[in-house]
Protein backbone atom coordinates (compact mmCIF):
# COMPACT_ATOMS: atom_id res chain seq x y z
CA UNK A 1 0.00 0.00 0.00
CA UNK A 2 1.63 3.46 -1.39
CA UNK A 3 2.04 5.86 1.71
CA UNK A 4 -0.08 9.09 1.54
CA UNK A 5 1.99 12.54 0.78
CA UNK A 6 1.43 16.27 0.15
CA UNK A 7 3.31 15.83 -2.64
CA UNK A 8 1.03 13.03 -4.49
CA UNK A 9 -0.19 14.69 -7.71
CA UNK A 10 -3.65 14.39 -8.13
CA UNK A 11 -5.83 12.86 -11.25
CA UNK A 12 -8.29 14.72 -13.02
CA UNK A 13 -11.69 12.67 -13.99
CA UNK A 14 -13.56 14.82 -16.36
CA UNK A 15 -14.02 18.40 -17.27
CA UNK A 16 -16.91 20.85 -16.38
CA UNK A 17 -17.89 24.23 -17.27
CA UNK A 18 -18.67 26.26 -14.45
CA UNK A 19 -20.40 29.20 -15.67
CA UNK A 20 -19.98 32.58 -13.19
CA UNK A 21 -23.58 33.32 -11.49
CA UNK A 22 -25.42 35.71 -13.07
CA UNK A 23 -25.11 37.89 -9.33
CA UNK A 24 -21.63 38.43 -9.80
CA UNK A 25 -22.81 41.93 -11.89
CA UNK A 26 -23.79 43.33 -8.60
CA UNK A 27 -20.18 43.01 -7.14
CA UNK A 28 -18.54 45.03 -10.04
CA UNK A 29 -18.04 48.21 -9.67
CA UNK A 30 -18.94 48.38 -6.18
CA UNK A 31 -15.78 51.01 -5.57
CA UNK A 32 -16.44 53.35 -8.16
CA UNK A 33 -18.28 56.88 -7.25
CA UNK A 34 -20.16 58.99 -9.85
CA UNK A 35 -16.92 61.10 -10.50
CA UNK A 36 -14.89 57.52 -11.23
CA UNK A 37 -17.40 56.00 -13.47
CA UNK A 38 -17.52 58.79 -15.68
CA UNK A 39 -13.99 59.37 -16.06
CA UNK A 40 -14.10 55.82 -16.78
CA UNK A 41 -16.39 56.08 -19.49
CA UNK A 42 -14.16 59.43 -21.38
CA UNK A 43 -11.77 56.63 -21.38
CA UNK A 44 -13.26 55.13 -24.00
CA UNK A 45 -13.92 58.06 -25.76
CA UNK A 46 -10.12 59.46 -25.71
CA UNK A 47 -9.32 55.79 -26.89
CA UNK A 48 -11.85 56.32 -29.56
CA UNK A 49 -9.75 59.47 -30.83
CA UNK A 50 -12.52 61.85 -29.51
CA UNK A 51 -11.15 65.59 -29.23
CA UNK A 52 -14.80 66.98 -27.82
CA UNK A 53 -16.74 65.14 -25.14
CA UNK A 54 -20.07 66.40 -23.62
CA UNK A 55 -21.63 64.86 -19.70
CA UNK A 56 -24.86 65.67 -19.98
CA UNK A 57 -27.87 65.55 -17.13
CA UNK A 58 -30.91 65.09 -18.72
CA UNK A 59 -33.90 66.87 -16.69
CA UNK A 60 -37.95 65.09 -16.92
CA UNK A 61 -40.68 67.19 -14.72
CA UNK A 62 -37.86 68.84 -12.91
CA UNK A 63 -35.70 66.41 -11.55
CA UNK A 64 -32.34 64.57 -13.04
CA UNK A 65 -33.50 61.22 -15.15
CA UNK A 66 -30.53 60.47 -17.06
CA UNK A 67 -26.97 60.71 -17.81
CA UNK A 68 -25.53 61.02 -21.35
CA UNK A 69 -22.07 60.85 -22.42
CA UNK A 70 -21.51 61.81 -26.18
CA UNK A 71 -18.19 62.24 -28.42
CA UNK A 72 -16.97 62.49 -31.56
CA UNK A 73 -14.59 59.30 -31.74
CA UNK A 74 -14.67 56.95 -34.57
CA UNK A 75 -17.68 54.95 -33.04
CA UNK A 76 -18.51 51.47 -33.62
CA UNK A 77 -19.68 49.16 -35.60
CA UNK A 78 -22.14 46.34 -34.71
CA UNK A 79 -19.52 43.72 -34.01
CA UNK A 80 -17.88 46.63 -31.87
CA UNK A 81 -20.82 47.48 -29.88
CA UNK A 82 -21.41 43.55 -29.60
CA UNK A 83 -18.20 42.80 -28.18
CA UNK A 84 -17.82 46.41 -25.84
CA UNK A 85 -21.29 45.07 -24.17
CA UNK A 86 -20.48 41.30 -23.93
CA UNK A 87 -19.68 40.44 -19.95
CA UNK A 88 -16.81 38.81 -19.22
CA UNK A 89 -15.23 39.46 -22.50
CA UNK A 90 -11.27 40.63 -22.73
CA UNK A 91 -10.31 42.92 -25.40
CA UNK A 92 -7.20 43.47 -26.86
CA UNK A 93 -6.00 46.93 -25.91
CA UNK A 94 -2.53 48.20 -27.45
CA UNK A 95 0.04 49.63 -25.53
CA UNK A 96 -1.72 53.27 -25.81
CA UNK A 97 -4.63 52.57 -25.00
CA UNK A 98 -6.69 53.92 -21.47
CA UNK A 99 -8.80 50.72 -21.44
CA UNK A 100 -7.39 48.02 -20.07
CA UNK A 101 -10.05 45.47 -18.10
CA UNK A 102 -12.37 44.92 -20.84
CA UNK A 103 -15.03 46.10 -17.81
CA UNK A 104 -15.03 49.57 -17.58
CA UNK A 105 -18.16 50.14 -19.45
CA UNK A 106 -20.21 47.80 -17.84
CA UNK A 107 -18.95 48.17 -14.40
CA UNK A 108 -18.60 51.93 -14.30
CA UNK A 109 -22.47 52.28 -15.75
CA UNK A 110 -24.04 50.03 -13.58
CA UNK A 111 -22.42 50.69 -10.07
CA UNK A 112 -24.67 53.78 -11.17
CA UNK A 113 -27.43 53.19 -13.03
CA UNK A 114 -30.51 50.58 -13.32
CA UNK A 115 -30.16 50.73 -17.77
CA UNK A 116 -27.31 50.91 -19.98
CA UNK A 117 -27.97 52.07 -23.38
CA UNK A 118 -25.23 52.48 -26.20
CA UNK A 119 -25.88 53.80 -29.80
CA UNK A 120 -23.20 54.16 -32.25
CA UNK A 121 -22.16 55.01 -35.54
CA UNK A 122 -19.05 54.19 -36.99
CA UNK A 123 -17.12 56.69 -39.02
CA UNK A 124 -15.24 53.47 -41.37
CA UNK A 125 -18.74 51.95 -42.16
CA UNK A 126 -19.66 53.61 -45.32
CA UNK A 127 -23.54 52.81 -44.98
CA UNK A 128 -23.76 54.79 -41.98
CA UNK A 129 -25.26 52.15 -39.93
CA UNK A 130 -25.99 53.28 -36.61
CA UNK A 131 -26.48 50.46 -33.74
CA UNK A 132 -27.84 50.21 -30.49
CA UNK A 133 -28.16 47.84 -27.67
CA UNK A 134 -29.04 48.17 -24.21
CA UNK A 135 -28.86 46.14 -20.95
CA UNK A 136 -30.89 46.57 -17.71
CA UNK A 137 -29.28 45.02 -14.53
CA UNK A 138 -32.07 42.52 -14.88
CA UNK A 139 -31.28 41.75 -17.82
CA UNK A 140 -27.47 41.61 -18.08
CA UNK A 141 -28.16 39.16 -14.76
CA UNK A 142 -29.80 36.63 -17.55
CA UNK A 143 -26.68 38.03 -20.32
CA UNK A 144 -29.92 38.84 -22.57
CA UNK A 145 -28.62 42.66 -23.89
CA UNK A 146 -31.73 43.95 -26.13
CA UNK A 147 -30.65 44.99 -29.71
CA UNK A 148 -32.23 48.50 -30.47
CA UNK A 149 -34.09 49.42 -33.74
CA UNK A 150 -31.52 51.41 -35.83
CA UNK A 151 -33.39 54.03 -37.64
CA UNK A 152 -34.30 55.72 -34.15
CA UNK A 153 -31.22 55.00 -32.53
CA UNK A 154 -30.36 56.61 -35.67
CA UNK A 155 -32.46 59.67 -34.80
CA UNK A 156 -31.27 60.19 -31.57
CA UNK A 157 -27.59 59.95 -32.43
CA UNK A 158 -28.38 62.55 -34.40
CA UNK A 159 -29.34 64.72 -32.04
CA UNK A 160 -26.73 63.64 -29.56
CA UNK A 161 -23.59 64.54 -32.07
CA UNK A 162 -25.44 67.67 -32.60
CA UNK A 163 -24.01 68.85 -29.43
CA UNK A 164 -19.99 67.83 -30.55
CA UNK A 165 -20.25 68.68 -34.13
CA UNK A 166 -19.92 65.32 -35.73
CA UNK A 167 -21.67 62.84 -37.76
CA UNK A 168 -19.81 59.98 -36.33
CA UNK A 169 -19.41 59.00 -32.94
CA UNK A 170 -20.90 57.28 -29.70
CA UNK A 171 -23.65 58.02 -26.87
CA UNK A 172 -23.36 56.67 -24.09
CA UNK A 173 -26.52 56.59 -21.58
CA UNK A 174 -27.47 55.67 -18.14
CA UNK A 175 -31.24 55.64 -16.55
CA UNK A 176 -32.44 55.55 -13.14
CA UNK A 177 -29.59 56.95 -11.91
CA UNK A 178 -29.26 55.83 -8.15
CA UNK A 179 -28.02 58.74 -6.65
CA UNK A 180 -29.81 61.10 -8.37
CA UNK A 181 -32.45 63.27 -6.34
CA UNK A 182 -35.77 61.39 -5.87
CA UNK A 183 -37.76 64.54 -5.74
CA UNK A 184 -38.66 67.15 -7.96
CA UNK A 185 -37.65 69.98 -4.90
CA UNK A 186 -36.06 72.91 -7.49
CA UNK A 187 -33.74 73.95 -4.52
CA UNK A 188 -32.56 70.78 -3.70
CA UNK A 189 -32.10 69.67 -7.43
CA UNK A 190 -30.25 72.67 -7.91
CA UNK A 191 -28.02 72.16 -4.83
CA UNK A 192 -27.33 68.44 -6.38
CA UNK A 193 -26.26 69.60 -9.79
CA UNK A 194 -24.39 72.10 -8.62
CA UNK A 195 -22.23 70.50 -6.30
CA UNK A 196 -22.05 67.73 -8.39
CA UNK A 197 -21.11 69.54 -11.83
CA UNK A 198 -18.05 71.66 -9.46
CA UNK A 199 -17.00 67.96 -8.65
CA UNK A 200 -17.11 66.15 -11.77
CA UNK A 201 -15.51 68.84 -13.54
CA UNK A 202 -12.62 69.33 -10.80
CA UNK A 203 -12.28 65.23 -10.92
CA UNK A 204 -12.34 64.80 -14.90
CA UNK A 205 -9.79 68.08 -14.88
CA UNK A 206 -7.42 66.49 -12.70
CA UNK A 207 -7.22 62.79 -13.72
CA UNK A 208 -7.01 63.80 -17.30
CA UNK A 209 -4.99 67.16 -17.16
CA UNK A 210 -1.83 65.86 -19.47
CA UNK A 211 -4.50 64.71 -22.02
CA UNK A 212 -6.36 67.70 -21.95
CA UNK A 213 -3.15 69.79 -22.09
CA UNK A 214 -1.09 67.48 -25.09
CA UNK A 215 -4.50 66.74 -27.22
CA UNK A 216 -6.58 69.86 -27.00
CA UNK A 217 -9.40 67.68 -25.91
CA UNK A 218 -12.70 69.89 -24.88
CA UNK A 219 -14.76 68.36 -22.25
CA UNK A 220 -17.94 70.18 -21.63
CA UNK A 221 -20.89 69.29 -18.44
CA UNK A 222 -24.55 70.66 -19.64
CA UNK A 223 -27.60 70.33 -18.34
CA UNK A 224 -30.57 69.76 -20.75
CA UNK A 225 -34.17 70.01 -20.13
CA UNK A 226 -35.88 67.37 -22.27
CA UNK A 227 -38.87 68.65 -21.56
CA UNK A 228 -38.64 72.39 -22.71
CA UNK A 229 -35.69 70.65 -25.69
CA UNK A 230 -33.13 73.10 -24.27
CA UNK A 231 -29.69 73.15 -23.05
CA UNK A 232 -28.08 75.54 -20.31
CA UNK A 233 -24.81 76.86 -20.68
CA UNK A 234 -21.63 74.35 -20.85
CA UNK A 235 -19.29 74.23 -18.25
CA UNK A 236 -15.88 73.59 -19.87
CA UNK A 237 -13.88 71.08 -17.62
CA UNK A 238 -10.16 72.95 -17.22
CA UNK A 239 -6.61 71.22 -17.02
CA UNK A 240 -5.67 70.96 -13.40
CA UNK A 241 -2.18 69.95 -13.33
CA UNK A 242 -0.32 69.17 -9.40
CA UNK A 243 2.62 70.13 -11.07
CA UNK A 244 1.68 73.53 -11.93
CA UNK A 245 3.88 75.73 -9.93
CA UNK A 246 5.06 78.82 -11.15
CA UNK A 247 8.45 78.82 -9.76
CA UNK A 248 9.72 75.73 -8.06
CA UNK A 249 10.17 75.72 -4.46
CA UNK A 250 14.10 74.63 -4.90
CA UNK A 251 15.86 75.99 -8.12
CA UNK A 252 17.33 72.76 -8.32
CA UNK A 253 14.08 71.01 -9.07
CA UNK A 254 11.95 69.25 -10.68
CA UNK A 255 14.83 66.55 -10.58
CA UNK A 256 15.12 62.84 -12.20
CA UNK A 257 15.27 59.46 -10.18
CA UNK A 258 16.22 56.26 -12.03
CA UNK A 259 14.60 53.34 -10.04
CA UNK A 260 15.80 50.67 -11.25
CA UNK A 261 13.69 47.38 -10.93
CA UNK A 262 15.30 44.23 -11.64
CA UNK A 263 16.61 44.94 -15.04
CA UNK A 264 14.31 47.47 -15.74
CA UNK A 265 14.16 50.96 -14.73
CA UNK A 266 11.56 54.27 -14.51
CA UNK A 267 12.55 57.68 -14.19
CA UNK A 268 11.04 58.83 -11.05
CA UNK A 269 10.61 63.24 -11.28
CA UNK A 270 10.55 64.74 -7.71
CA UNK A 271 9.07 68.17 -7.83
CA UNK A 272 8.95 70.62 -4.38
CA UNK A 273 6.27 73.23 -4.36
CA UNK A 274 6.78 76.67 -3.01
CA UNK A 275 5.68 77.31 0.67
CA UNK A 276 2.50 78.88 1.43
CA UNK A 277 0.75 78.56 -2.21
CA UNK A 278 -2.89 79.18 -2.26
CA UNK A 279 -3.19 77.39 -5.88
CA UNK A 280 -5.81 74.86 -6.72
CA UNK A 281 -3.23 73.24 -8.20
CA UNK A 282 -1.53 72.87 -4.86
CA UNK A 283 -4.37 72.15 -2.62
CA UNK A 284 -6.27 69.90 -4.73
CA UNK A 285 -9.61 70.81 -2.47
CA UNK A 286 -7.86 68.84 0.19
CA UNK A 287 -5.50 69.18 3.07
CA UNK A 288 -2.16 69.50 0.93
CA UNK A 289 -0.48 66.73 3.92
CA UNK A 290 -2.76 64.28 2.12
CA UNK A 291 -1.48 65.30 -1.43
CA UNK A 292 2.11 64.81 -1.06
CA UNK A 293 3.90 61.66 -2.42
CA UNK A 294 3.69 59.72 -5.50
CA UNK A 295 1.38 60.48 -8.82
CA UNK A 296 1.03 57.35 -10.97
CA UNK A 297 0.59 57.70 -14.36
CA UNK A 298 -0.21 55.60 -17.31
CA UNK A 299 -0.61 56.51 -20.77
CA UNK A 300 -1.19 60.22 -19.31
CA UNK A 301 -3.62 59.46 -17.34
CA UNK A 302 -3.60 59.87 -13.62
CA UNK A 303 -4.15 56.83 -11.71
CA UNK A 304 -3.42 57.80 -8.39
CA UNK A 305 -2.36 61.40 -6.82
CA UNK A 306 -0.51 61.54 -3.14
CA UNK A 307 1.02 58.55 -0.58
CA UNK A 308 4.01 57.29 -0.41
CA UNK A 309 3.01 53.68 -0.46
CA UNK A 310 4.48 52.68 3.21
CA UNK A 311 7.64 53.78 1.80
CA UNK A 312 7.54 57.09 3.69
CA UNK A 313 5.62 58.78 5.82
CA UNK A 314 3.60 61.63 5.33
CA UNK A 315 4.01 64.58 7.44
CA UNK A 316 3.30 67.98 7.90
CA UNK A 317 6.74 69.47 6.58
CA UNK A 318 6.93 67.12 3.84
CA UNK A 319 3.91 68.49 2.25
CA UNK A 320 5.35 70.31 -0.95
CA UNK A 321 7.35 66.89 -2.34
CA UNK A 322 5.55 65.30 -5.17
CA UNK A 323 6.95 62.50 -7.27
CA UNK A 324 5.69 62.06 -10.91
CA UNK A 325 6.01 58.16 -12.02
CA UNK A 326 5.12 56.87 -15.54
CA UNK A 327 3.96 53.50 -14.95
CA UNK A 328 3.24 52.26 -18.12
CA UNK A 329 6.45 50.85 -19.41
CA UNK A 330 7.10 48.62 -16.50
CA UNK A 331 3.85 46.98 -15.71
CA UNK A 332 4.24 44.24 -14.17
CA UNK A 333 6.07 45.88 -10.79
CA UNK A 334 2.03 47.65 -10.69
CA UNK A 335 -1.33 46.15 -9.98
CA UNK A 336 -4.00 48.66 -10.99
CA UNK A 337 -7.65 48.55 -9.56
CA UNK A 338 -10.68 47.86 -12.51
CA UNK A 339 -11.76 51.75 -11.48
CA UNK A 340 -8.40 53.11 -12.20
CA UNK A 341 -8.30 54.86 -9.22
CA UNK A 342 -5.69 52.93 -7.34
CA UNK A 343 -2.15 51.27 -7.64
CA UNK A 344 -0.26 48.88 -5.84
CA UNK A 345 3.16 48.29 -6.46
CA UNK A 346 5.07 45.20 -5.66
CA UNK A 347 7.75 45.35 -2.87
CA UNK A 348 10.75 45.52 -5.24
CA UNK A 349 9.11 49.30 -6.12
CA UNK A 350 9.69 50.39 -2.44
CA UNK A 351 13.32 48.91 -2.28
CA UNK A 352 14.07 50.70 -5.42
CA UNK A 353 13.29 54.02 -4.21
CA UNK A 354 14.69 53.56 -1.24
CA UNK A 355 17.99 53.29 -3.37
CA UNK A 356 17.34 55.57 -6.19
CA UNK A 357 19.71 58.60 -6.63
CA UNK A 358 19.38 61.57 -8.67
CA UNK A 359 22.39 62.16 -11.76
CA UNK A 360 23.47 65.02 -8.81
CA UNK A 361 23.79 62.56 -6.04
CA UNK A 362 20.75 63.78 -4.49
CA UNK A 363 18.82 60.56 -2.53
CA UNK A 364 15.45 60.14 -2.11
CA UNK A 365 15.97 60.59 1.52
CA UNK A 366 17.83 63.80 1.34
CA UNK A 367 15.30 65.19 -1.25
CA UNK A 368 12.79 64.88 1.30
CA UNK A 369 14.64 66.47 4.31
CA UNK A 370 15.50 69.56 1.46
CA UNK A 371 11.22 69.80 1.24
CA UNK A 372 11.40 69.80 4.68
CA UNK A 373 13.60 73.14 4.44
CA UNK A 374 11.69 74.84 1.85
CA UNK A 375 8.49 74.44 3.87
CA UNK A 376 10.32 75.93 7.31
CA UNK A 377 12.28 78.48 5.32
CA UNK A 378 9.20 79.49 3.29
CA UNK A 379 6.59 79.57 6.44
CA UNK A 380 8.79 82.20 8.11
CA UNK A 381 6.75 85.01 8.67
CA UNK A 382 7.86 88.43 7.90
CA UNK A 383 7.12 90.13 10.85
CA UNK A 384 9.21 88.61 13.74
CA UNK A 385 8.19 86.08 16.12
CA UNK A 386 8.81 87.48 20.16
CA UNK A 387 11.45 85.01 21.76
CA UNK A 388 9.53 82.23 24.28
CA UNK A 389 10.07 79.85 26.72
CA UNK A 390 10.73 76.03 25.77
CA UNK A 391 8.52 73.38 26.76
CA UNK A 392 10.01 71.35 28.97
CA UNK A 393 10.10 67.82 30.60
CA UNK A 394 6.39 66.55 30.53
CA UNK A 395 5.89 67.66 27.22
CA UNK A 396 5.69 65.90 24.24
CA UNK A 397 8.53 65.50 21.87
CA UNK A 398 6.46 66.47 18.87
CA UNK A 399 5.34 69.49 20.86
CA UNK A 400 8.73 70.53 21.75
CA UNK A 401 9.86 70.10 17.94
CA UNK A 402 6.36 72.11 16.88
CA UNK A 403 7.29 74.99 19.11
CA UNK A 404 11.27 74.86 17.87
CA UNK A 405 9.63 74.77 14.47
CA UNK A 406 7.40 77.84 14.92
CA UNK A 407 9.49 79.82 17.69
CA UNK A 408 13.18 80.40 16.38
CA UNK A 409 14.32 82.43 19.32
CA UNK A 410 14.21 81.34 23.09
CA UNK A 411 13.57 83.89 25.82
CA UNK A 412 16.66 83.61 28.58
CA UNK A 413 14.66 81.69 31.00
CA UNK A 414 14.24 77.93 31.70
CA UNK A 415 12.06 75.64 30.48
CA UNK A 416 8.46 75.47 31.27
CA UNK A 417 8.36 71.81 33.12
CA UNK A 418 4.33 70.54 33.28
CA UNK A 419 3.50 67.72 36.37
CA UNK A 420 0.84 65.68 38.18
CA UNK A 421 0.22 66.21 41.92
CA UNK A 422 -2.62 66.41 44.32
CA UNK A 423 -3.50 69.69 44.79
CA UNK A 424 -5.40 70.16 48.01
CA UNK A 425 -7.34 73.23 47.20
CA UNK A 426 -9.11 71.18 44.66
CA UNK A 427 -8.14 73.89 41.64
CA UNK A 428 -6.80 72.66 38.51
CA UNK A 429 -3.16 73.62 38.39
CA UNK A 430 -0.51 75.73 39.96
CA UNK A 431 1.50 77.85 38.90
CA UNK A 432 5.25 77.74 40.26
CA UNK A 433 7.42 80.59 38.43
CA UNK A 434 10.52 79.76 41.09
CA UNK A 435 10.51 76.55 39.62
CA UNK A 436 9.18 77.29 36.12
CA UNK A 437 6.58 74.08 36.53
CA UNK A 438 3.31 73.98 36.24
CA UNK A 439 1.50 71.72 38.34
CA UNK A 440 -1.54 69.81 37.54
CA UNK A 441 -4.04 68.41 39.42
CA UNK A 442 -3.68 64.59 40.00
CA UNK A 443 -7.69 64.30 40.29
CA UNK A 444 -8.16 64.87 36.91
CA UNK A 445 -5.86 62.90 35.26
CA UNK A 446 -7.43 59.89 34.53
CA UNK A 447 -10.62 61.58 33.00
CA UNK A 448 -8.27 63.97 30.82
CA UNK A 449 -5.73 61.52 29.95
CA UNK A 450 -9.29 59.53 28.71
CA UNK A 451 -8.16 55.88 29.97
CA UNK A 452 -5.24 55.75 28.55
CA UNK A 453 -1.87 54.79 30.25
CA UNK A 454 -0.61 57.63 32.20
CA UNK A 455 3.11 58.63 31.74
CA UNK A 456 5.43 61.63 31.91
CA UNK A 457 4.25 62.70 28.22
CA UNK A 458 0.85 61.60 28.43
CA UNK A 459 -2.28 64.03 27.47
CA UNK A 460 0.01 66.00 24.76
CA UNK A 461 -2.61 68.11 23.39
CA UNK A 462 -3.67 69.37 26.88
CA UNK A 463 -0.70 70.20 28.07
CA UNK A 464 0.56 72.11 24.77
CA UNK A 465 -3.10 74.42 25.11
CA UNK A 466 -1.80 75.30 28.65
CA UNK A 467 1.75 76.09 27.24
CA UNK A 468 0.10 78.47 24.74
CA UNK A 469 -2.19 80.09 27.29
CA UNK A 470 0.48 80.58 29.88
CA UNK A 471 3.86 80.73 28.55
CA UNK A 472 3.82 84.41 29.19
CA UNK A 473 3.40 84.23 32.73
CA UNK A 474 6.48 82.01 32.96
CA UNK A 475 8.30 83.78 30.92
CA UNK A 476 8.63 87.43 32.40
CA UNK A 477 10.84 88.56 35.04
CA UNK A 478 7.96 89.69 37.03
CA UNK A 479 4.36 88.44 38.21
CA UNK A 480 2.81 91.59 37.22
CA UNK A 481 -1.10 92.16 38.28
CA UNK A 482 -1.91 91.59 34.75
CA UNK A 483 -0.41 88.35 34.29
CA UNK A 484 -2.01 87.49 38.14
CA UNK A 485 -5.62 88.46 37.01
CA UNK A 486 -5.42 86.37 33.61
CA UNK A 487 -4.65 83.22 35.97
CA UNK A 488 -7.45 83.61 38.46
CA UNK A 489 -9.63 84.07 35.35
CA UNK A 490 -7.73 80.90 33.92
CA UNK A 491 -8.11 79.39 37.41
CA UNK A 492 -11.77 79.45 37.90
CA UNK A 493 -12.65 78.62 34.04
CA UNK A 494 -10.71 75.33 33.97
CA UNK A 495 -11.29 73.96 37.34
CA UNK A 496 -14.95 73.72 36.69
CA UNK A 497 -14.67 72.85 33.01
CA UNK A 498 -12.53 69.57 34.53
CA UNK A 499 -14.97 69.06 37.45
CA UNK A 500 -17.53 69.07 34.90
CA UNK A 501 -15.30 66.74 32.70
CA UNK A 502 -14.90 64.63 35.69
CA UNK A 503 -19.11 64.36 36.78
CA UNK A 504 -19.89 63.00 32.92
CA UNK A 505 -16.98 60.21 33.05
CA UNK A 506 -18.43 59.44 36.60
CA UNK A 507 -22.17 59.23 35.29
């Protein structure tokens, strides 16, 4: 009898065909958002070779029904539309191409919408055919896609490519748009398609700002009352590029990386924004901290803007250092999400930066400890700063680096020490200038430290609000009546804002 092992290769018996459930639809797309699924759509239209692209919201009795998408690309023909609609189905992209799933259309429309519809005329086709087809969710859930009657698919491609000057082309429409407004409410429909229009057109701006810029592409957001059969005025969608500085924060920069991969290698451009800028560019409508780091690209197209992928960390004073990275000549180092909205790189990227130097010598390291010294030296502030006293022991060390940060000159005094005791008087500190420390009150400590561990740094933010408020009293050579009234005031304010702390942890 042959002894079992792990290493026993198994038999096959037969074959089967395991077809995927028809529910698997409603797991695509789940990540997109309405700003994602469009861009994913003008994807296919910029493959398509379209130079003018309009989003339109279609209005019924007042409130948003629909969602078109038209352009003048070269369309498609039957076979085209056929195989762009088929589930499941990968297509052969070349190596310029946006696409890249095979899924885009389907998953971007109907982590939306309830109907799909797709008309299209193709511009090689010298009949002029014009074909339609159209899936519901219910329907795509059986794989049954309805084939549309071409003479008024016909008609309303007509009217569609009225609206980018072409005879050729592709629409592109969703229905029962799920996160549309339910109500017919002209203030809140308004609200809606305003905020939404501002965010569309800030998202399509920025993901596709190099192929807006290098192709002249218009992209234009309208909304069209199909009732009345009239359009309002087009908001054109604008370039905005991260990289868009006017000067650069360092003279020396932008500056090239090589990180080199294996055998491979992709030239890695740091860039360091000036200090202070108000641009959009610069502040993406975001906290700039969260925009720092790398920008994927591939093919032009933005994939992903700000992180340093657990390579680095982002912080405060690294703010202005962004890296631009062309992805699409080494892609197998990349795994790209089906929305396009995400990349993962493989290890070996992380260890290559970490290694990468600049034709000047200039690390990645050091390049971020020189945005660190733009963004002090720029943030000095032209009037000067009055001279204070430094934190002490019992502060933080990212409070006592804050305040050396902010604070260039120290006042000729000690440090300001901050401590726990049991104060009898039941008041929440004490002030002791012959000792420059400020005691607090043990009975609190617990509530304000909120359960965690106590320890000489503990309750950092606390402690560096009482350094702000009284770092003045410690720091003159006298305890002037001024400085005496401020504390009582101090005193009595804080003692029964912790008490009060104190009676809702108890309760």
């Amino acid at each position: 009898m042959t002894t079992p092992s792990m290493n026993t290769v198994l038999e096959a018996v037969e074959m089967r065909v395991l077809p995927p459930d028809p529910d698997v639809m409603a797991a695509i797309g789940l990540s997109h958002t309405l700003n994602t699924a469009v861009a994913d759509l003008i994807d296919n239209s910029l493959d398509a070779t379209a130079n003018k692209i309009v989003v339109r919201f279609m209005l019924r009795q007042g409130r948003p029904s629909s969602l078109l998408i038209m352009d003048n690309g070269f369309g498609m023909s039957e076979q085209a539309i056929d195989a762009a609609m088929t589930v499941g189905r990968r297509h052969h992209y070349d190596g310029s191409s946006l696409g890249h799933y095979g899924m885009g259309l389907k998953a971007a429309s109907f982590s939306q919408a309830e109907s799909l519809t797709v008309i299209a005329r193709d511009q090689f086709d010298k009949t002029h055919h014009t074909a339609g087809r159209r899936w519901s969710r219910q329907g795509v859930q059986n794989f049954e896609c309805e084939v549309l009657e071409s003479s008024q698919c016909a008609e309303q491609l007509d009217l569609a490519l009225e609206s980018v000057d072409s005879k050729f082309g592709t629409m592109v429409r969703w229905d029962n748009v799920r996160t549309f407004p339910s109500g017919t409410n002209e203030n809140v429909v308004n609200e809606y398609l305003s905020r939404t229009i501002d965010s569309l057109r800030f998202h399509l701006g920025f993901v596709l700002h190099r192929l807006i810029e290098k192709r002249n592409i218009r992209i234009l957001i309208d909304v069209y009352d199909a009732d009345t059969g009239t359009a309002g005025a087009p908001r054109i969608v604008d370039a905005v590029n991260p990289f868009a500085y006017r000067r650069s924060g360092d003279g020396r920069y932008p500056m090239r990386f090589s990180v080199e991969v294996g055998p491979s290698a992709i030239t890695a451009t740091a860039h360091l924004w000036p200090a202070r800028s108000q641009a959009l560019e610069f502040r993406l409508n975001e906290d700039p901290v969260q925009r720092q780091g790398f920008y994927f690209y591939r093919n032009d197209r933005l994939l992903e803007a700000g992180g340093w992928k657990n390579i680095f960390t982002n912080g405060r004073r690294t703010q202005l250092a962004r890296v631009e990275l062309d992805i699409d000549s080494l892609p197998e180092v990349f795994d790209m999400n089906m929305e396009k909205s995400s990349v993962q790189p493989r290890p070996e990227f992380g260890h290559a930066v970490e290694r990468a130097v600049s034709e000047s010598g200039v690390s990645f390291s050091n390049y971020l400890n020189e945005s660190e010294a733009v963004f002090r030296t720029g943030n000095v502030r032209s009037r000067k700063r009055e001279a204070v006293v430094r934190p002490g022991s019992g502060f933080s060390p990212a409070v006592k680096r804050a305040v050396d940060e902010e604070y260039e000159e120290s006042a000729p005094r000690p440090p300001v020490q901050v401590r726990w005791k049991a104060i009898s008087s039941g008041e929440f500190f004490e002030v002791d200038r012959a000792e420059q420390t400020l005691w607090l009150n043990e009975r609190y400590r617990k509530t304000l430290s909120m359960g965690r561990r106590s320890g000489m740094n503990d309750a950092p933010l606390l402690k560096a609000s009482l350094y702000l408020l009284m770092e003045e009293v410690f720091r003159g050579s006298a305890f002037g009546a001024k400085a005496k009234d401020n504390v009582e005031i101090w005193q009595a304010i804080l003692t029964d804002a912790a008490e009060d702390e104190l009676a809702r942890s108890l309760s």
